[in-house]
C-alpha atoms as a PDB file:
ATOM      1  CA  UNK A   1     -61.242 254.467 109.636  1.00  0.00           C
ATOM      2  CA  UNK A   2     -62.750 254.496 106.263  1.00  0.00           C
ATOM      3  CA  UNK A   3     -65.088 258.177 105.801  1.00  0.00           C
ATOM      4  CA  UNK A   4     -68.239 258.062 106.157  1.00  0.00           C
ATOM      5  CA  UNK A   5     -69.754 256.778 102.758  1.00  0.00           C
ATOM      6  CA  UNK A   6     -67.424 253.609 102.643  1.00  0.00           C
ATOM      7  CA  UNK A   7     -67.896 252.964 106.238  1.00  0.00           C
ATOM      8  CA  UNK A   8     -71.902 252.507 105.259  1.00  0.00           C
ATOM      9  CA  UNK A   9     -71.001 250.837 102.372  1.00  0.00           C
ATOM     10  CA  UNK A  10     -69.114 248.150 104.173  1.00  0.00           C
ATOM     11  CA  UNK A  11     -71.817 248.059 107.006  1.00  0.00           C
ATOM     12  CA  UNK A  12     -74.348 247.628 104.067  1.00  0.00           C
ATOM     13  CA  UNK A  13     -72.585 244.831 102.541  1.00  0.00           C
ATOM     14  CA  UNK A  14     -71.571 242.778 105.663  1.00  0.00           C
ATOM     15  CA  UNK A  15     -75.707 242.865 105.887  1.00  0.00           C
ATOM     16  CA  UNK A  16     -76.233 241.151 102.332  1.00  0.00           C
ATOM     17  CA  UNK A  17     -73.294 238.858 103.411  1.00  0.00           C
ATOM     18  CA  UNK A  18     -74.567 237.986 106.271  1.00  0.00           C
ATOM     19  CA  UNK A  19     -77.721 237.161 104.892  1.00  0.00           C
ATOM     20  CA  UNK A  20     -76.561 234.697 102.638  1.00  0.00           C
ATOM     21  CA  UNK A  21     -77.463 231.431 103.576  1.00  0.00           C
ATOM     22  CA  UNK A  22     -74.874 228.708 104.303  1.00  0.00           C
ATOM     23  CA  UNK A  23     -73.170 226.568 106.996  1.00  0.00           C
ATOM     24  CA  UNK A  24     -73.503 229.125 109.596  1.00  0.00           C
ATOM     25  CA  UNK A  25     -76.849 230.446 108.997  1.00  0.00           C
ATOM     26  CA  UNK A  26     -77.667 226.656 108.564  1.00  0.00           C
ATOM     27  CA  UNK A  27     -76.714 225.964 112.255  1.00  0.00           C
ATOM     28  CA  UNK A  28     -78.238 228.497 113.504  1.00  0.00           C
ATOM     29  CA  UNK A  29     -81.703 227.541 112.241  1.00  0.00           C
ATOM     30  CA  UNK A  30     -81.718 223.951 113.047  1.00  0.00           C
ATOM     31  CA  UNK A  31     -80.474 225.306 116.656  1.00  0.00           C
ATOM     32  CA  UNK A  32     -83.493 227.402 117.148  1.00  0.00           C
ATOM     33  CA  UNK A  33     -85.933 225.466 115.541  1.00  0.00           C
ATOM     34  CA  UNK A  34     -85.000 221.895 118.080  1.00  0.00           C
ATOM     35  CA  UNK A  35     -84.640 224.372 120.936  1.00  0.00           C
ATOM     36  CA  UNK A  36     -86.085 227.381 120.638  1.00  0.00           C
ATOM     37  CA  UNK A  37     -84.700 230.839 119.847  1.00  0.00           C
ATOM     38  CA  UNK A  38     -81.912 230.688 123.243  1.00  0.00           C
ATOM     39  CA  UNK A  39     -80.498 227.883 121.320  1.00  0.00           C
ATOM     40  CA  UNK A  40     -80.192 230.116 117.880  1.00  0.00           C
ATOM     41  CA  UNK A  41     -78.587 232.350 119.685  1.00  0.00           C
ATOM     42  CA  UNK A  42     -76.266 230.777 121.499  1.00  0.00           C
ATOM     43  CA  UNK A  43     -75.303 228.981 117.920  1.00  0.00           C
ATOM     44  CA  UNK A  44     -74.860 232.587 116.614  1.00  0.00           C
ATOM     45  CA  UNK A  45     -72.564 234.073 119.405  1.00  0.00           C
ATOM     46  CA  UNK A  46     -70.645 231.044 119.061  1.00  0.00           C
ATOM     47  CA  UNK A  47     -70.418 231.678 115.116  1.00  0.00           C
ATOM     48  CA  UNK A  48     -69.733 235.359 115.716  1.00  0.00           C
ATOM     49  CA  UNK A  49     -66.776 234.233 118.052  1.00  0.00           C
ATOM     50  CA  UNK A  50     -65.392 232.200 115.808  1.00  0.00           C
ATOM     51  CA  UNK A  51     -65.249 235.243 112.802  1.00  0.00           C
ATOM     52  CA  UNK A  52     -63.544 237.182 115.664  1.00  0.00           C
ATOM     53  CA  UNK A  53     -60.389 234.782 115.418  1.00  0.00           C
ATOM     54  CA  UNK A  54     -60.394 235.246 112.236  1.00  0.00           C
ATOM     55  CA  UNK A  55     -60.192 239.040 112.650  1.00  0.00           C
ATOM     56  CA  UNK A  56     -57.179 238.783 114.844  1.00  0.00           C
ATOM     57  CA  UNK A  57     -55.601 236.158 112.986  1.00  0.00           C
ATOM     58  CA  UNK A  58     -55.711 238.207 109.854  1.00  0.00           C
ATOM     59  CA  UNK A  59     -54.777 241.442 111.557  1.00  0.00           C
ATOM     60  CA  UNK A  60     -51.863 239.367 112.622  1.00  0.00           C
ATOM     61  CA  UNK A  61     -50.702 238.365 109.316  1.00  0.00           C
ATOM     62  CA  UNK A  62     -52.162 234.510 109.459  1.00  0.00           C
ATOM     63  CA  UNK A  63     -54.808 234.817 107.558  1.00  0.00           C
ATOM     64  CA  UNK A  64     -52.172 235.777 104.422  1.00  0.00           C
ATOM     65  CA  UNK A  65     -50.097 232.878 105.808  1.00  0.00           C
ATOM     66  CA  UNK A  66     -53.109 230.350 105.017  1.00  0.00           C
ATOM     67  CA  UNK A  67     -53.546 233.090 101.231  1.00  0.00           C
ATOM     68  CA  UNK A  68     -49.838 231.946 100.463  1.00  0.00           C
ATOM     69  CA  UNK A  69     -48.917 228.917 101.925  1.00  0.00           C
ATOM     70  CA  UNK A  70     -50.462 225.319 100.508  1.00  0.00           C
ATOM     71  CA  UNK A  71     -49.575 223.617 103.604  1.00  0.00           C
ATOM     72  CA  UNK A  72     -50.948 225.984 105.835  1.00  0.00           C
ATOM     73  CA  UNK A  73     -54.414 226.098 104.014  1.00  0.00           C
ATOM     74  CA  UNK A  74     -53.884 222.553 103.090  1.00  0.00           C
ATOM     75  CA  UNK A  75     -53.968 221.557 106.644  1.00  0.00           C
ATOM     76  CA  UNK A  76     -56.947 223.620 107.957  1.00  0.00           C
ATOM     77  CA  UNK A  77     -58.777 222.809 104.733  1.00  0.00           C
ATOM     78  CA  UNK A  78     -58.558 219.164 105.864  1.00  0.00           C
ATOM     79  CA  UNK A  79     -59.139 219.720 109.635  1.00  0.00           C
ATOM     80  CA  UNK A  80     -62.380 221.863 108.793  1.00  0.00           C
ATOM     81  CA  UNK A  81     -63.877 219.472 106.168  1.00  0.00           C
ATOM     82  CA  UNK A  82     -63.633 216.888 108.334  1.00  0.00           C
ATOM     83  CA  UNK A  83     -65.527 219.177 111.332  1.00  0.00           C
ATOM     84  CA  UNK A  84     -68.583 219.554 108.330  1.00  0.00           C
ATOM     85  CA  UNK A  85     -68.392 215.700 107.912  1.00  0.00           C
ATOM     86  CA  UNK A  86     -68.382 214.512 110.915  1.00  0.00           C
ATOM     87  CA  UNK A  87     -71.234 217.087 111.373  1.00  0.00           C
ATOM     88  CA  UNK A  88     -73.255 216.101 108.788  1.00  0.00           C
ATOM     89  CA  UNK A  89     -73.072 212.434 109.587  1.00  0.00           C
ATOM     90  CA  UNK A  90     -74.116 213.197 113.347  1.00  0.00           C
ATOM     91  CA  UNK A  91     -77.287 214.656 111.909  1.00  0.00           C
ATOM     92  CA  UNK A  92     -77.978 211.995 109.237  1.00  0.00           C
ATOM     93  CA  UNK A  93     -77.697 209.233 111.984  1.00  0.00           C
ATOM     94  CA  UNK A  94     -79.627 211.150 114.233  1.00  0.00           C
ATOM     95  CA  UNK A  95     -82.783 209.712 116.272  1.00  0.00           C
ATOM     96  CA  UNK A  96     -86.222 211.450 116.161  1.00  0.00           C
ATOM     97  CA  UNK A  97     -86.853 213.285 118.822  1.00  0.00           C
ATOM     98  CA  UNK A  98     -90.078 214.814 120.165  1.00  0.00           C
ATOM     99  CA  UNK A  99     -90.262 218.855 119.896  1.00  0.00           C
ATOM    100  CA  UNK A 100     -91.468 221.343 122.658  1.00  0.00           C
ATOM    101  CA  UNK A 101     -93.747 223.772 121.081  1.00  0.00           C
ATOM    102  CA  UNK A 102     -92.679 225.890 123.953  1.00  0.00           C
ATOM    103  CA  UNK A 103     -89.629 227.844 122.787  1.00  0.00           C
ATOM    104  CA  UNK A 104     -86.344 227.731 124.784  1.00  0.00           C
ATOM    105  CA  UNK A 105     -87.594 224.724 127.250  1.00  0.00           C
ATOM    106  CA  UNK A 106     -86.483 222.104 125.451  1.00  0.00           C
ATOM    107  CA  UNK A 107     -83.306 220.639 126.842  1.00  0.00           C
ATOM    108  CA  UNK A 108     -80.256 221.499 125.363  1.00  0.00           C
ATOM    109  CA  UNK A 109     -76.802 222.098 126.248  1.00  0.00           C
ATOM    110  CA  UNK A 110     -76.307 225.796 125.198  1.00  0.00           C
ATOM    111  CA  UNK A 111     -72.245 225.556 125.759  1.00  0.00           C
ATOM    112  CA  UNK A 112     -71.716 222.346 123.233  1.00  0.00           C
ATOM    113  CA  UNK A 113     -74.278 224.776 121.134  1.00  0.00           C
ATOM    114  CA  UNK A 114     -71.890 227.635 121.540  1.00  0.00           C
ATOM    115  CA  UNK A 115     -68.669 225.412 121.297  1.00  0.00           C
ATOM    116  CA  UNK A 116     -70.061 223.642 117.668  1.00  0.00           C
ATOM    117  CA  UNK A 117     -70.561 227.178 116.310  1.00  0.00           C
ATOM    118  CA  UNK A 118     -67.697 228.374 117.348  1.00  0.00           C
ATOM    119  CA  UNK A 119     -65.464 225.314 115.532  1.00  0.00           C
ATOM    120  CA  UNK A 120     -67.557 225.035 112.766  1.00  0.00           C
ATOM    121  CA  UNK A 121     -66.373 229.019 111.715  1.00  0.00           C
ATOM    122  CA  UNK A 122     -62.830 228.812 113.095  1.00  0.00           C
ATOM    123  CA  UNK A 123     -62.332 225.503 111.103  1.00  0.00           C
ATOM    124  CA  UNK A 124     -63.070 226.982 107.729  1.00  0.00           C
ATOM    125  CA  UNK A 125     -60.175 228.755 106.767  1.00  0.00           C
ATOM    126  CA  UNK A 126     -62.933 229.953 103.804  1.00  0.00           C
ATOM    127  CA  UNK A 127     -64.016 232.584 106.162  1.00  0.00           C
ATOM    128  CA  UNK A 128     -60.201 233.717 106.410  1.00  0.00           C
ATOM    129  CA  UNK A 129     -59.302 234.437 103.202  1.00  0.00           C
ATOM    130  CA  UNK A 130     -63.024 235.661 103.345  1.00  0.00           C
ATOM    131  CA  UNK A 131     -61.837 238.515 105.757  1.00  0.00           C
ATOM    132  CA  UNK A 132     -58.670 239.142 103.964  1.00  0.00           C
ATOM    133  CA  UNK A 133     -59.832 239.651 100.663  1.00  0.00           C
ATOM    134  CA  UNK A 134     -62.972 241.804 101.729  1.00  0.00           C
ATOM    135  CA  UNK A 135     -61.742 243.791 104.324  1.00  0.00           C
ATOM    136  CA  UNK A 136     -58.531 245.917 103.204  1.00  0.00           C
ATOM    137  CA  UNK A 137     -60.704 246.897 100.171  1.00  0.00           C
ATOM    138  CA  UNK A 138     -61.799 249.405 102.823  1.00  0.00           C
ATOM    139  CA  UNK A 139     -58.866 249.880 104.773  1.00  0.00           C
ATOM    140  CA  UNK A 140     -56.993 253.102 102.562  1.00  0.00           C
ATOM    141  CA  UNK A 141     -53.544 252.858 101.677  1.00  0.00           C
ATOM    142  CA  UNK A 142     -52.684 255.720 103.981  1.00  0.00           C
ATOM    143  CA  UNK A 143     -53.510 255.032 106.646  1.00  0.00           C
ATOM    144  CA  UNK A 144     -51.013 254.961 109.554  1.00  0.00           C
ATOM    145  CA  UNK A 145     -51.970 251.366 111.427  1.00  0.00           C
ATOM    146  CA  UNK A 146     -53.835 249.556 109.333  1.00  0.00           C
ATOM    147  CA  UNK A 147     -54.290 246.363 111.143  1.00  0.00           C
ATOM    148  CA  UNK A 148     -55.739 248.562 113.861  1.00  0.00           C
ATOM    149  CA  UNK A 149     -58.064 249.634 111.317  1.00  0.00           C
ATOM    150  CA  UNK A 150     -58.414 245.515 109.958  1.00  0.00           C
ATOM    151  CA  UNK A 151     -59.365 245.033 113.848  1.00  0.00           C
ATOM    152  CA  UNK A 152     -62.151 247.656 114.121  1.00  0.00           C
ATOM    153  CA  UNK A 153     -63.977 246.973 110.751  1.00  0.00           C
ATOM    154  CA  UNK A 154     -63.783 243.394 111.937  1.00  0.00           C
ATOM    155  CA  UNK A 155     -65.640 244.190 114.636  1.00  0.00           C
ATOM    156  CA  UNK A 156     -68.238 246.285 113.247  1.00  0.00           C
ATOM    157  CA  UNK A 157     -68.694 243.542 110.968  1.00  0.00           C
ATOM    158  CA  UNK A 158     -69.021 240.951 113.068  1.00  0.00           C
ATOM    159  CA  UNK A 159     -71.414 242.802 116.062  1.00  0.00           C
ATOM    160  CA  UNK A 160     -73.433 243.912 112.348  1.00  0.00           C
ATOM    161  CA  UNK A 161     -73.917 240.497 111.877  1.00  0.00           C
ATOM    162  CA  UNK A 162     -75.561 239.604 115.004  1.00  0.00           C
ATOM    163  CA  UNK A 163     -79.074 241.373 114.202  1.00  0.00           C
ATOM    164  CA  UNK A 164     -79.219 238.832 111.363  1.00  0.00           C
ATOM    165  CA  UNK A 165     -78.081 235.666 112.993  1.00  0.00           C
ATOM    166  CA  UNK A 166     -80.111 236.754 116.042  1.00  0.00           C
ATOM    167  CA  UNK A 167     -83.400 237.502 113.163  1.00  0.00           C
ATOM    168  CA  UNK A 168     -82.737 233.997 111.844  1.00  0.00           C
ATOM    169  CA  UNK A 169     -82.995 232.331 114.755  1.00  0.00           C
ATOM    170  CA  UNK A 170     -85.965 234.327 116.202  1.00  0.00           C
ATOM    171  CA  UNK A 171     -87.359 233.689 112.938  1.00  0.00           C
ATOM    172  CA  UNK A 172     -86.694 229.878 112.980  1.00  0.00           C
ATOM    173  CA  UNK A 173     -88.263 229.668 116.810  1.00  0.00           C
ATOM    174  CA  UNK A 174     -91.266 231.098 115.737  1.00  0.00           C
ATOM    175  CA  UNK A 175     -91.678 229.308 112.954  1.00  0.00           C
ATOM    176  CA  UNK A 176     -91.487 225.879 115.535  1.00  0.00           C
ATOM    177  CA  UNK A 177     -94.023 227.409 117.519  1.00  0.00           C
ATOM    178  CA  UNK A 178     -96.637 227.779 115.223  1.00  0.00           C
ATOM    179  CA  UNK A 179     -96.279 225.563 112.359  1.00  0.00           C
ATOM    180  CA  UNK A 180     -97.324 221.789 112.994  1.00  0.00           C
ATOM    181  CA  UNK A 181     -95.929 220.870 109.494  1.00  0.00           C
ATOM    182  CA  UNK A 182     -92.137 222.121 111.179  1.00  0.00           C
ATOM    183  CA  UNK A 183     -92.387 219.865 114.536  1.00  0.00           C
ATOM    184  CA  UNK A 184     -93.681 217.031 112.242  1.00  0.00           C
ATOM    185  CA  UNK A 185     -90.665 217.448 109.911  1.00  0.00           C
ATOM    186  CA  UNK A 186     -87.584 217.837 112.070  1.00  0.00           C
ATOM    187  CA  UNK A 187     -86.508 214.582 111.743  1.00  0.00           C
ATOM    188  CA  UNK A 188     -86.081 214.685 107.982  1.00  0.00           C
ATOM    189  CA  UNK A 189     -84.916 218.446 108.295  1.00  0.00           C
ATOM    190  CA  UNK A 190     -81.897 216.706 110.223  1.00  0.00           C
ATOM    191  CA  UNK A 191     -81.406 214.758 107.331  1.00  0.00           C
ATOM    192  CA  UNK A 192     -81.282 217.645 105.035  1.00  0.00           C
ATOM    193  CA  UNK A 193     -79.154 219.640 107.329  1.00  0.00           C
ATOM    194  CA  UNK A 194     -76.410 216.316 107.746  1.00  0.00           C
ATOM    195  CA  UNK A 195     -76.461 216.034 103.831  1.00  0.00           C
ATOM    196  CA  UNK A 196     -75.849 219.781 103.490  1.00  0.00           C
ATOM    197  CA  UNK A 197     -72.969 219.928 106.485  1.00  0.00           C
ATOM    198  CA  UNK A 198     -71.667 217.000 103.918  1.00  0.00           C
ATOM    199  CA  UNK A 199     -71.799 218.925 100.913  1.00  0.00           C
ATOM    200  CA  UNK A 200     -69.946 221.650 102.451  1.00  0.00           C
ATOM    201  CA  UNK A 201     -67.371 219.275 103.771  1.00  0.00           C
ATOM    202  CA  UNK A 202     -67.012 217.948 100.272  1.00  0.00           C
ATOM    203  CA  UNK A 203     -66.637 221.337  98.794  1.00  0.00           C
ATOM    204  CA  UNK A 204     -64.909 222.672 101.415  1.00  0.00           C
ATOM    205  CA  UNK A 205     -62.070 219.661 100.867  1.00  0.00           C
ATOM    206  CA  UNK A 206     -61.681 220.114  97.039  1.00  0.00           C
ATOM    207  CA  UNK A 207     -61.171 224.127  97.307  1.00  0.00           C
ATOM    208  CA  UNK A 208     -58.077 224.798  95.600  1.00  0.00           C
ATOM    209  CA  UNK A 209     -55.809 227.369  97.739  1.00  0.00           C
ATOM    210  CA  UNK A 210     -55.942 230.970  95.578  1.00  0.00           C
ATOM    211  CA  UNK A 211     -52.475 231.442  96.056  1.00  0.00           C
ATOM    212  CA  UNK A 212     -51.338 228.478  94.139  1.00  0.00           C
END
């Protein structure tokens, strides 16, 4: 493991990663905000899940599979842009629905929460190359089994990152419960969430593969 000053450095900047907003952070708000914070959470482990494939994959060697191979990125590319779309048009398309101000009793199916999170991370192969560029800049060159190293900062990543998805969505619930201008607005936030799942898909689908 890294010493001590570079393993707070990474911690530090998994934090500001985290807390950049986008697709993920994105789910997680609309999640909690419809359903209360059990719902943003839910969205979040199923995010975090989805990172830990990643992990593995790119401890395994995949991850620099998808870094040097066009097809292989070319394929997931695809598959995940079409995940945002399809996404995004769901949303769009949606009906209004009526909110309940009371947090976490709205109806909701927590495991197709959990299960959309979880495919709308592992279908980005973004977040792999992600992992494998940002990573081994902490991983030293001596060290004697370094994708057992890749596996633990992985995970203290990822279980870092759950005090910020869990924040957003507590954050997002509360908001729900005490801001009439939020219930009134959900319907048109769908809209604005389908439109940005879109946009991802769209850039997500015309990212050129680094290795080429």
């Amino acid at each position: 493991m890294p010493e001590l000053p570079q393993l707070l450095l990474f911690i530090v900047a998994g934090w500001l990663l985290n807390l950049t907003p986008g697709p993920d952070v994105l789910y997680i708000v609309t999640n909690a905000l419809r359903s209360g914070v059990r719902a943003g959470v839910v969205a979040a482990l199923g995010i975090v899940s989805g990172c830990f494939v990643h992990v593995f994959a790119a401890a395994i060697g995949v991850s620099a599979l998808l870094a040097t191979s066009a097809t292989a990125f070319t394929v997931l590319k695809w598959i995940g842009a079409a995940y945002l779309l399809w996404m995004g048009v769901r949303l769009l398309f949606s009906k209004a629905t009526p909110l309940n101000l009371s947090a976490g009793t709205t109806e909701v199916n927590l495991w197709r929460v959990y299960r959309r999170g979880f495919l709308t991370n592992v279908l980005n192969p973004k977040v792999a190359l992600f992992f494998l560029a940002f990573v081994p800049q902490f991983i030293a060159p001596e060290a004697p089994n370094k994708a057992l190293v890749f596996l633990l900062l992985g995970l203290v990543f990822n279980l870092n990152s759950l005090p910020i998805n869990f924040g957003y969505a507590w954050l997002a619930a509360w908001a729900a419960r005490r801001v009439d201008a939020v219930q009134r607005a959900m319907h048109w936030m769908d809209r604005a969430a389908g439109l940005l799942f879109v946009g991802f898909g769209l850039r997500l689908a015309m990212t050129d593969n680094p290795a080429q």
